[in-house]
C-alpha atoms as a PDB file:
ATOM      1  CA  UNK A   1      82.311  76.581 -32.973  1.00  0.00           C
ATOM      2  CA  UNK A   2      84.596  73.916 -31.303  1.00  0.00           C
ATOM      3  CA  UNK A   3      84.565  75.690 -28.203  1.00  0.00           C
ATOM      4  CA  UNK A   4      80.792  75.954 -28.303  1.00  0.00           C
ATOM      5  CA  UNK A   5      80.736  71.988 -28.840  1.00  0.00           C
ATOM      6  CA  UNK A   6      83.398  71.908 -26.397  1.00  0.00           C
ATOM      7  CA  UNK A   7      81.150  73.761 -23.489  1.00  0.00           C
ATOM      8  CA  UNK A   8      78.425  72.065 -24.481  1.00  0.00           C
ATOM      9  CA  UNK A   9      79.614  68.019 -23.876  1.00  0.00           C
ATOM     10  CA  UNK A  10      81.096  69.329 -20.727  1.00  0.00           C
ATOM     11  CA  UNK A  11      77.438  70.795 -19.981  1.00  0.00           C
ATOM     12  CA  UNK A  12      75.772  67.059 -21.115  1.00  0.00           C
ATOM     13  CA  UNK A  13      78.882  65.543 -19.085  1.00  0.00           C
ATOM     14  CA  UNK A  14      78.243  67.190 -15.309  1.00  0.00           C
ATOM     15  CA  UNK A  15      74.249  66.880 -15.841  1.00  0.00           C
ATOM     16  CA  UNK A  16      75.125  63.141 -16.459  1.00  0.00           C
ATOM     17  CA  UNK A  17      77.646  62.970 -13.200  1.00  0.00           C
ATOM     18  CA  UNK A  18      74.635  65.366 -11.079  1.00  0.00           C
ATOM     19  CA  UNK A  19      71.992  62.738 -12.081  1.00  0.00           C
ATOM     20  CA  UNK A  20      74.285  59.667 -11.077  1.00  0.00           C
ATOM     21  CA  UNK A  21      75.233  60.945  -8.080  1.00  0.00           C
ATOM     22  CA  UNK A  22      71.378  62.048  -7.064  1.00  0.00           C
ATOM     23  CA  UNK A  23      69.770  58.571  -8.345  1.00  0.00           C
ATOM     24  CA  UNK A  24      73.140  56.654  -5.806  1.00  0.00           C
ATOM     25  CA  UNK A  25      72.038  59.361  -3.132  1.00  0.00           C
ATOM     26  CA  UNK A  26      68.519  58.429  -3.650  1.00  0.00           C
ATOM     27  CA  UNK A  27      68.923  54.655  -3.489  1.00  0.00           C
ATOM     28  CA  UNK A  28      71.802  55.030  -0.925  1.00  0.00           C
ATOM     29  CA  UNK A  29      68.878  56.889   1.258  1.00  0.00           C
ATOM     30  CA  UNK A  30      65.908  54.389   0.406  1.00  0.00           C
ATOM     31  CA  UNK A  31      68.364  51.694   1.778  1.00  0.00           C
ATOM     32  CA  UNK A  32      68.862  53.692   4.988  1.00  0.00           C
ATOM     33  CA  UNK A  33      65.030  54.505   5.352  1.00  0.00           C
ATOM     34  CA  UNK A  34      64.733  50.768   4.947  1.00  0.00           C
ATOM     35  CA  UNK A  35      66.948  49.873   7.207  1.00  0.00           C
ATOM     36  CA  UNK A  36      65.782  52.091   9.714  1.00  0.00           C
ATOM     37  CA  UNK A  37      62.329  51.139   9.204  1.00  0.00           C
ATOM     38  CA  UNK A  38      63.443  47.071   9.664  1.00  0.00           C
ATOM     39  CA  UNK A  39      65.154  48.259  13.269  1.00  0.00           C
ATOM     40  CA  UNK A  40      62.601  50.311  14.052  1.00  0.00           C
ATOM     41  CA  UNK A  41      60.218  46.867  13.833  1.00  0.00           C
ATOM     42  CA  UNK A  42      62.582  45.227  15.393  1.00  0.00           C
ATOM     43  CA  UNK A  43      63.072  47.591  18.207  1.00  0.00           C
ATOM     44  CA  UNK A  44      59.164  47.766  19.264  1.00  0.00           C
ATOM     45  CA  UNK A  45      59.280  43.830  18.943  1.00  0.00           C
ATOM     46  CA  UNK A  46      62.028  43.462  21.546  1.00  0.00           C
ATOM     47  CA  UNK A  47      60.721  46.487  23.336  1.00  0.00           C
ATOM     48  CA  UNK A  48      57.160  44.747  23.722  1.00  0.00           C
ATOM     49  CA  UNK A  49      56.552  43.853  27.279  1.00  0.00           C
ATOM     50  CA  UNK A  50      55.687  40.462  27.996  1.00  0.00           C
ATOM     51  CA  UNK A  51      54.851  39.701  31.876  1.00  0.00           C
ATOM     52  CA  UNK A  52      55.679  36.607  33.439  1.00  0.00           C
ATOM     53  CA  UNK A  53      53.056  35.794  36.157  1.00  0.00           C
ATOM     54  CA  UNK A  54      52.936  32.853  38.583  1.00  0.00           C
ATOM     55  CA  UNK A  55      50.064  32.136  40.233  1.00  0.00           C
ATOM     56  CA  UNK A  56      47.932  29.935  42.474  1.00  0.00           C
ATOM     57  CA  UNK A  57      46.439  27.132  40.516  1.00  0.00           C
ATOM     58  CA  UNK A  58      43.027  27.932  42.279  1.00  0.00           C
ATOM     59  CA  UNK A  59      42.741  31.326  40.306  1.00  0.00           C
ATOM     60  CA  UNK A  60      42.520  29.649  36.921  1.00  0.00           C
ATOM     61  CA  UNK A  61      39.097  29.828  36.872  1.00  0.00           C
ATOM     62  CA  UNK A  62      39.012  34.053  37.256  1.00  0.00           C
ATOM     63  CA  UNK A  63      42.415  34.973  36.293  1.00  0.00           C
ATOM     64  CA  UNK A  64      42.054  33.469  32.537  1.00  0.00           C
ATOM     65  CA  UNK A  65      39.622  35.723  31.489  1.00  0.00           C
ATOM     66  CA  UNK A  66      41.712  38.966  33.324  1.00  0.00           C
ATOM     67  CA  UNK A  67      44.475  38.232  31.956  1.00  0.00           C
ATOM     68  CA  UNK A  68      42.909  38.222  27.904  1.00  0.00           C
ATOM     69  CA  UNK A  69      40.830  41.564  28.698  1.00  0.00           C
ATOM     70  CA  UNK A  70      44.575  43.099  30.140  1.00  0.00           C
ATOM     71  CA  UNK A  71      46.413  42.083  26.858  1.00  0.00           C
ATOM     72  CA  UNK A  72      43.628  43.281  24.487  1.00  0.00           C
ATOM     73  CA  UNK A  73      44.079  47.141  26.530  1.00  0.00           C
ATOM     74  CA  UNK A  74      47.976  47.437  26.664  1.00  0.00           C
ATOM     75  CA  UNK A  75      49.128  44.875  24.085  1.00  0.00           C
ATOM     76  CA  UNK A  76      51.171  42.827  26.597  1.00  0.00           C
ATOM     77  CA  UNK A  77      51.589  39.599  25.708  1.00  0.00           C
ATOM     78  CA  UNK A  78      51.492  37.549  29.415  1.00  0.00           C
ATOM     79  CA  UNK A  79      53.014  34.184  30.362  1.00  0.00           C
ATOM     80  CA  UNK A  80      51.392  32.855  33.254  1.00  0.00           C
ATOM     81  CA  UNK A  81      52.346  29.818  35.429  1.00  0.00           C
ATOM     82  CA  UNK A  82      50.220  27.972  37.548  1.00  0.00           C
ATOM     83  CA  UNK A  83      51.105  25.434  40.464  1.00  0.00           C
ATOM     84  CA  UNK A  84      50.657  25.053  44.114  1.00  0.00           C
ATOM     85  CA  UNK A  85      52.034  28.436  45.741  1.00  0.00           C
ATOM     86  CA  UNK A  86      54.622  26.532  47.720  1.00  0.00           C
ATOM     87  CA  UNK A  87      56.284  25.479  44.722  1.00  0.00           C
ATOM     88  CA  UNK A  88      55.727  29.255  42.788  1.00  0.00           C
ATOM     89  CA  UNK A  89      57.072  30.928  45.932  1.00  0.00           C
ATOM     90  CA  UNK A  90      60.445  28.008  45.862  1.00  0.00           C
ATOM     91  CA  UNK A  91      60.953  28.915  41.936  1.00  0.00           C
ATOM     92  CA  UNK A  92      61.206  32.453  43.294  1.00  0.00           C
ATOM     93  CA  UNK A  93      63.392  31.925  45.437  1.00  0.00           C
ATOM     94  CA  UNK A  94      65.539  29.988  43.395  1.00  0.00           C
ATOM     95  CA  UNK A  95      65.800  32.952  41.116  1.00  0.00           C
ATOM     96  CA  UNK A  96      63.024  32.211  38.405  1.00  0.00           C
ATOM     97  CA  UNK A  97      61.700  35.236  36.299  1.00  0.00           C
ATOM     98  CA  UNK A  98      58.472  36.098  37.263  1.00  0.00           C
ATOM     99  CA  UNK A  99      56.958  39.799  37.294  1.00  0.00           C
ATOM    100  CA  UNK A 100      53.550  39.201  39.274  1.00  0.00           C
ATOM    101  CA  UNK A 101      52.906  36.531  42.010  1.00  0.00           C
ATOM    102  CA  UNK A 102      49.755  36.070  43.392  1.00  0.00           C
ATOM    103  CA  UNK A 103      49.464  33.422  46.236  1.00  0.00           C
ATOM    104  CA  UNK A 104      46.554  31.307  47.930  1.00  0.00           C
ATOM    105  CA  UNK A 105      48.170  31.649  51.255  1.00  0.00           C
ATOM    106  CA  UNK A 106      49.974  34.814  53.347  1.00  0.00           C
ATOM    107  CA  UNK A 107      52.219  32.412  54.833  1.00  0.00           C
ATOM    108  CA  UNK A 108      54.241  31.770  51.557  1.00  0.00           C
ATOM    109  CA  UNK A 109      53.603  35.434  50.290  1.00  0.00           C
ATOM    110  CA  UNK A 110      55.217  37.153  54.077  1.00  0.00           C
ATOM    111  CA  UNK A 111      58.283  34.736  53.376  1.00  0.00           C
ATOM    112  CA  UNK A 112      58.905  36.452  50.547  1.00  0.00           C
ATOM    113  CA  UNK A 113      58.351  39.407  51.713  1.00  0.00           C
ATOM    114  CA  UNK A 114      60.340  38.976  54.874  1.00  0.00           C
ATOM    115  CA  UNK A 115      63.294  38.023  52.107  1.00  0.00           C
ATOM    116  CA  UNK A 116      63.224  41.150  50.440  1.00  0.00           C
ATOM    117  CA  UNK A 117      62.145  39.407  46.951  1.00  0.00           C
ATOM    118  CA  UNK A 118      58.799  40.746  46.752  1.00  0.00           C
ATOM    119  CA  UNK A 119      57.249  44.480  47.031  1.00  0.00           C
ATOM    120  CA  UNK A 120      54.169  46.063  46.945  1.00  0.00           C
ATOM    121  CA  UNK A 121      51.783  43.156  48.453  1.00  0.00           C
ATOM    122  CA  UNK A 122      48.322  43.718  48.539  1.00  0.00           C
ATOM    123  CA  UNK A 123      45.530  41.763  49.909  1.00  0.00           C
ATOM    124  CA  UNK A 124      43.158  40.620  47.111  1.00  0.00           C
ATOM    125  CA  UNK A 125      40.595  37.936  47.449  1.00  0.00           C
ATOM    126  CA  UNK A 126      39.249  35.246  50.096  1.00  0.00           C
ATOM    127  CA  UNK A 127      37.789  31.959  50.009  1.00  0.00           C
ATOM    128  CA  UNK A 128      36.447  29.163  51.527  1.00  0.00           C
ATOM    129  CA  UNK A 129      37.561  25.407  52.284  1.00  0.00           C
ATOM    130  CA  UNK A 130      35.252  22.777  51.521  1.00  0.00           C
ATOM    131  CA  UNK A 131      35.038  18.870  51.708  1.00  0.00           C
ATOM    132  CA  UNK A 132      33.967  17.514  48.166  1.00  0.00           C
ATOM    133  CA  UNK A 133      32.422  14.175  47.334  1.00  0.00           C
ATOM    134  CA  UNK A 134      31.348  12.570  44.001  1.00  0.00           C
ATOM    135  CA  UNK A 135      29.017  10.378  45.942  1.00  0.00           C
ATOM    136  CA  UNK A 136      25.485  10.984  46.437  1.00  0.00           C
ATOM    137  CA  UNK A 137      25.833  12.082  50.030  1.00  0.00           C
ATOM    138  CA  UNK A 138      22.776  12.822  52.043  1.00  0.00           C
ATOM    139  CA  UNK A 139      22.517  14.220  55.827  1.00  0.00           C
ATOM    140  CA  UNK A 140      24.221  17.227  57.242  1.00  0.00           C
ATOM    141  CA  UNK A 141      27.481  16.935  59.523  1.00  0.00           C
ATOM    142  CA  UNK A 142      28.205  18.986  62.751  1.00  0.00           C
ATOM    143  CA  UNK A 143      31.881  18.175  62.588  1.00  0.00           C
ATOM    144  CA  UNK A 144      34.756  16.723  60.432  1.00  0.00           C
ATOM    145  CA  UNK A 145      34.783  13.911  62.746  1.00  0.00           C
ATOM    146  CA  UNK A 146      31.330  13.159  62.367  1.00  0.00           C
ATOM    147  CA  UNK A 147      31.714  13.781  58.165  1.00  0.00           C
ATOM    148  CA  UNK A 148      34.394  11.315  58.012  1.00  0.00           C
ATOM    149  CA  UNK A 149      33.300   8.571  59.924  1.00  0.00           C
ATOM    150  CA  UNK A 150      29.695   8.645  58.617  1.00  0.00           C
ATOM    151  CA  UNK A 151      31.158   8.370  55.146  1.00  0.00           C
ATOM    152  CA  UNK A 152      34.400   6.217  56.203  1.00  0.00           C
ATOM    153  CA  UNK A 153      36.116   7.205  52.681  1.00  0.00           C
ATOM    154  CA  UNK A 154      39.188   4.381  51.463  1.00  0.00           C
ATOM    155  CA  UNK A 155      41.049   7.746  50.248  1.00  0.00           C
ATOM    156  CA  UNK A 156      41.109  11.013  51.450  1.00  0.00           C
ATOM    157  CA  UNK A 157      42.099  13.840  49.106  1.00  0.00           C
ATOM    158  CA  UNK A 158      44.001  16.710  49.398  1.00  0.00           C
ATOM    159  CA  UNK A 159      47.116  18.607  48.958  1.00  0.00           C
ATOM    160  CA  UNK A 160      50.645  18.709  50.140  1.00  0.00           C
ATOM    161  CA  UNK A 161      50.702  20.720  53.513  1.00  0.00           C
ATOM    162  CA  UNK A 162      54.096  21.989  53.078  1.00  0.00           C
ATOM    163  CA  UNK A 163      53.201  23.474  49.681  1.00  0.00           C
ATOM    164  CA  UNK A 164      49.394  23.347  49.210  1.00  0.00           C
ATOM    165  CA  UNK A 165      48.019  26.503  51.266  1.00  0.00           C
ATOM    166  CA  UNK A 166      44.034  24.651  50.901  1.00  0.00           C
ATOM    167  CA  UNK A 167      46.217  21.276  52.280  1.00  0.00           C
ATOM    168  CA  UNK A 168      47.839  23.914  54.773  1.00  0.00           C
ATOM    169  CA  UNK A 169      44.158  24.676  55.969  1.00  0.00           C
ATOM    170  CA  UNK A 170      42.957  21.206  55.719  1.00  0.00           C
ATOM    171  CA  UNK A 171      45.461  19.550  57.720  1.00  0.00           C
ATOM    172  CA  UNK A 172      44.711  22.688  60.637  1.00  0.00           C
ATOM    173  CA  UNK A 173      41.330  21.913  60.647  1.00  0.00           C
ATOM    174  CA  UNK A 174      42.052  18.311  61.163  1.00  0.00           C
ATOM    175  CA  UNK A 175      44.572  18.777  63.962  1.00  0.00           C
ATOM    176  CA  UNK A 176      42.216  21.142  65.532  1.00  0.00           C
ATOM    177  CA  UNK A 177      39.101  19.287  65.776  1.00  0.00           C
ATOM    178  CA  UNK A 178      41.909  16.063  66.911  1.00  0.00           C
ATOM    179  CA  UNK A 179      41.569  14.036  64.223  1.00  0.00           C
ATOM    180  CA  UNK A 180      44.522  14.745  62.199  1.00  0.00           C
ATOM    181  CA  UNK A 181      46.292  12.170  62.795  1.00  0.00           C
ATOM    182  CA  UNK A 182      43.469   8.968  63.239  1.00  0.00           C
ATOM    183  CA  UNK A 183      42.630   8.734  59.575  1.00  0.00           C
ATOM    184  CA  UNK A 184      46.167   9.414  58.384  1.00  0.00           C
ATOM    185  CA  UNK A 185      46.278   5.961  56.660  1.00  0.00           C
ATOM    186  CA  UNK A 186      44.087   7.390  54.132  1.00  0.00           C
ATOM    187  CA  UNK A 187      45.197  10.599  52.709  1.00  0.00           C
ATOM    188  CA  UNK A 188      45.696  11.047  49.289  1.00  0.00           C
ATOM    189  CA  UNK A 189      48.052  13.796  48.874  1.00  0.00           C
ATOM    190  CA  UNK A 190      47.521  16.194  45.202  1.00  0.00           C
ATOM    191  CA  UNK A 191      50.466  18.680  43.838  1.00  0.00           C
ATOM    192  CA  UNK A 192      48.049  21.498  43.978  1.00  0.00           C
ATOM    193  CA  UNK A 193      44.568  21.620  44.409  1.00  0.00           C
ATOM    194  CA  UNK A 194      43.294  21.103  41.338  1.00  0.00           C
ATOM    195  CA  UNK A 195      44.626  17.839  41.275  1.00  0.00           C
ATOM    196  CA  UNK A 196      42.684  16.700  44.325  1.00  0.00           C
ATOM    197  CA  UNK A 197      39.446  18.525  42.785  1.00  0.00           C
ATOM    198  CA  UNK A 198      40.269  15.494  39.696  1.00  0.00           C
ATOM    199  CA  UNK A 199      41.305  12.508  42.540  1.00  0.00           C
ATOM    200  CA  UNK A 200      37.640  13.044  43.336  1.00  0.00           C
ATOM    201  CA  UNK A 201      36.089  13.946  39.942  1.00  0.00           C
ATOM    202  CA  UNK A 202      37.642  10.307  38.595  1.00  0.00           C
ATOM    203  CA  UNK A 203      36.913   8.117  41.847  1.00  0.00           C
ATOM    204  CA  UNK A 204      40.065   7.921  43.058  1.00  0.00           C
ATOM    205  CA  UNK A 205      39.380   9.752  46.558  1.00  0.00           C
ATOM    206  CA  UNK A 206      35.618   9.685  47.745  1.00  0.00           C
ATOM    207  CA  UNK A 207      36.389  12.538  50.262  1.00  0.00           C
ATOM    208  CA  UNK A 208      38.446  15.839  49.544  1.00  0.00           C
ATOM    209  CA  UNK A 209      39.438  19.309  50.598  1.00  0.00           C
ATOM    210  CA  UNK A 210      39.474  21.626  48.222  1.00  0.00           C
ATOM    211  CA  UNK A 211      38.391  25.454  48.207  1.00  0.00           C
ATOM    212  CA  UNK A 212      34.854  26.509  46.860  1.00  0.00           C
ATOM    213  CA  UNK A 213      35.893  28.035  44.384  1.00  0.00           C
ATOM    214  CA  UNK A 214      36.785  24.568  43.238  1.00  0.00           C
ATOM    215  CA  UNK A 215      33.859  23.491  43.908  1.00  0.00           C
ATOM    216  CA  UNK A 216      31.999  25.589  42.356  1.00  0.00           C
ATOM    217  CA  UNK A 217      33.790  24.919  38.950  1.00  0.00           C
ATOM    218  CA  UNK A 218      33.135  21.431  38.615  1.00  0.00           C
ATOM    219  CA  UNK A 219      29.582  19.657  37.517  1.00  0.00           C
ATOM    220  CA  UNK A 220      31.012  16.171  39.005  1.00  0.00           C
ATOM    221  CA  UNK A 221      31.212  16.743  42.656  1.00  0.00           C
ATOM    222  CA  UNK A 222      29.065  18.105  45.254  1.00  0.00           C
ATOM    223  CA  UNK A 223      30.088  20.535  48.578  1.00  0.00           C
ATOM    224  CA  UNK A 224      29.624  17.918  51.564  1.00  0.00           C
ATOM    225  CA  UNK A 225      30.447  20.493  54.389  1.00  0.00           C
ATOM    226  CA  UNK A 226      31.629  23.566  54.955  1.00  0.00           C
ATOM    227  CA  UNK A 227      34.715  23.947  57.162  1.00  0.00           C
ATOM    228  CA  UNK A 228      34.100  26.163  60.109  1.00  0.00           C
ATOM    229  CA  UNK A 229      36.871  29.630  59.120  1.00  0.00           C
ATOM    230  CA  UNK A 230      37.562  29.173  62.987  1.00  0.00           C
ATOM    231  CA  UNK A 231      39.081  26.059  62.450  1.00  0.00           C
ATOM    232  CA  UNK A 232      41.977  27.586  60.056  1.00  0.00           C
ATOM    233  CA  UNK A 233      44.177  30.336  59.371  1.00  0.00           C
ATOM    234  CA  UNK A 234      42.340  33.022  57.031  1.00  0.00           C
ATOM    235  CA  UNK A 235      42.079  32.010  53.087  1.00  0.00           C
ATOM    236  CA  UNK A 236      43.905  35.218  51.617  1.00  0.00           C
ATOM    237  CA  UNK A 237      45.005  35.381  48.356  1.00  0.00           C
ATOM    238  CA  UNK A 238      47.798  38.458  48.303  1.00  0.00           C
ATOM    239  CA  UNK A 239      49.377  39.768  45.065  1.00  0.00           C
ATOM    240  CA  UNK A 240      52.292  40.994  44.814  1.00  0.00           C
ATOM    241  CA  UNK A 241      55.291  42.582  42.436  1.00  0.00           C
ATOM    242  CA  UNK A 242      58.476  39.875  42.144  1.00  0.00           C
ATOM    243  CA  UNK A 243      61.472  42.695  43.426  1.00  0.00           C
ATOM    244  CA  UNK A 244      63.386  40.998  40.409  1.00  0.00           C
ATOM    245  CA  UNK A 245      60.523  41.927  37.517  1.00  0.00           C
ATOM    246  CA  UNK A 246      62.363  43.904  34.439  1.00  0.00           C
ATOM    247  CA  UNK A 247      58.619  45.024  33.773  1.00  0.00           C
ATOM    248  CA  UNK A 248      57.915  46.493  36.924  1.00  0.00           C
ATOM    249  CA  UNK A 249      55.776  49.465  35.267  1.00  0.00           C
ATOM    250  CA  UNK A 250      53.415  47.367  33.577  1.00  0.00           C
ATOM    251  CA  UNK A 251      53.256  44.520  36.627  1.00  0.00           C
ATOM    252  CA  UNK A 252      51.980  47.984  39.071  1.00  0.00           C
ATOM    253  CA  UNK A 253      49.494  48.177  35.916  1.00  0.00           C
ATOM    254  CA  UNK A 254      48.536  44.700  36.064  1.00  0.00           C
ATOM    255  CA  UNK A 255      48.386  44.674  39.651  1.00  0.00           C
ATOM    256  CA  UNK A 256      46.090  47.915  39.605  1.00  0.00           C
ATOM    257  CA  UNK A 257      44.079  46.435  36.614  1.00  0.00           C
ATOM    258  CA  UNK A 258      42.906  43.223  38.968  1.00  0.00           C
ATOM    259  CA  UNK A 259      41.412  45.572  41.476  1.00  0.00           C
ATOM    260  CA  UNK A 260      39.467  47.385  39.431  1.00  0.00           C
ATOM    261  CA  UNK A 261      35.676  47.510  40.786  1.00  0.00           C
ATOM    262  CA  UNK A 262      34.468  46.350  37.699  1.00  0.00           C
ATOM    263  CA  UNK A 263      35.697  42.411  38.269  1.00  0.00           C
ATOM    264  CA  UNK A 264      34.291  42.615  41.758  1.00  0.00           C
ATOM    265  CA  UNK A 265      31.501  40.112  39.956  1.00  0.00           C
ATOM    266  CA  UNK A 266      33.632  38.101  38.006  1.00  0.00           C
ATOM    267  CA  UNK A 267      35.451  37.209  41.246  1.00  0.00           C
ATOM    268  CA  UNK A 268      31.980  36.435  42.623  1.00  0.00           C
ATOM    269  CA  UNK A 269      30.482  34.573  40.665  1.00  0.00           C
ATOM    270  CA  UNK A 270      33.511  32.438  41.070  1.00  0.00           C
ATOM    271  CA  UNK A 271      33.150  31.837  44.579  1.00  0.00           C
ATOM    272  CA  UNK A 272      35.527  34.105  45.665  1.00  0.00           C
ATOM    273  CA  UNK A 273      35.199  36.871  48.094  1.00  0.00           C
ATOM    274  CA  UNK A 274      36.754  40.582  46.977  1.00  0.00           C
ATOM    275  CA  UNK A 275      38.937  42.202  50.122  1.00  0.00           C
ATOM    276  CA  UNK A 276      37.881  45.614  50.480  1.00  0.00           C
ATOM    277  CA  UNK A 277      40.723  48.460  49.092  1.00  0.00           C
END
């Protein structure tokens, strides 16, 4: 009889210690799923691309809307940087983090290039240059010379040469017809070129050079002439992968995602013209 009682509290006592140790096991292995499910999380948060573009500040009226339609497809979140694409392609150089450039001028773009700090350029819109007003301006001109002395502006818009590719293109067009340097006086130099698009907007420049696409985007000023293409280096806007990007899969998606056929209107109806691929 005792050893019957005896067997049976050492039965009651290891069915005790099994269902200890299985409920520890069984919390011990919650804890671990748990944990694993937190780092998991964690690890698709930090693995999460984000691209870092810098671009011209001319493309802010087309790239806005790419750049929403990209991040709804692949889930990318996207920092983007506009300026004037002297100052993008100096931030390069100096080492910023950038994935995508995409530049209003091949000068600063074959610097790059010719440095080794960019890869895979590809030629991706065009566009125009333009002299804006805010004035009712009537008459058509033959020449710059003959635009700016028949309107004799006090201020003359338009951006830094040495880092504004449309002030680039402004100032050739000026030293070709010979005029450059007569009205000199006057210029009103703008960080980029949507600056200068505002100088005239507000009244502070009653003459500018901007690009049509600029033009185009604003209800406040009117296109006064049309700068002969002749009198200027092409208006190219390449695009290109920074040799530096940590995200250089999804910047040769981005890239790829930009030509697509299907924005060949968007770009359009912007102004801009689409280079054949």
């Amino acid at each position: 009889m005792r050893m019957n009682r005896s067997r049976f509290l050492l039965t009651i006592s290891l069915m005790l210690f099994i269902i200890l140790v299985s409920a520890a096991c069984s919390v011990q292995s919650q804890q671990k799923q748990a944990q694993s499910g937190q780092g998991v999380a964690q690890a698709q948060r930090e693995e999460q691309a984000e691209l870092l573009i810098s671009a011209a500040a001319s493309l802010t009226v087309v790239l806005d809307e790419i750049i929403k339609a990209f991040q709804e497809q692949y889930g990318v979140r996207i920092e983007v940087n506009y300026g004037s694409s002297g100052m993008l392609q100096k931030q390069i150089q100096q080492g910023a983090p950038v994935d995508v450039f995409i530049s209003a001028g091949s000068k600063q773009m074959d610097e790059l290039l010719e440095q080794q700090l960019v890869e895979s350029v590809k030629p991706l819109l065009r566009n125009s240059l333009v002299a804006i007003s805010a004035l009712k301006v009537k008459g058509e001109y033959h020449s710059l010379d003959e635009l700016l002395t028949a309107i004799n502006s006090d201020h003359i818009a338009l951006g830094q040469p040495e880092t504004v590719p449309a002030g680039y293109y402004a100032q050739q067009a000026l030293v070709a017809e010979g005029i450059w340097s007569s009205w000199q006086d006057r210029y009103v130099y703008g960080k980029d070129v949507r600056q200068v698009l505002s100088y005239v907007e507000q009244g502070n420049a009653q003459l500018g050079f901007v690009y049509a696409t600029d033009a185009l985007s604003s209800n406040a000023v009117q296109v006064v002439y049309y700068v002969p293409e002749e009198l200027h280096e092409p208006i190219e806007y390449p695009i290109a992968i920074v040799a530096a990007s940590k995200q250089r899969n999804i910047a040769q998606q981005f890239l790829s995602f930009m030509q697509q056929v299907n924005w060949r209107d968007h770009y359009e109806q912007s102004g801009f013209q689409v280079v054949a691929q």
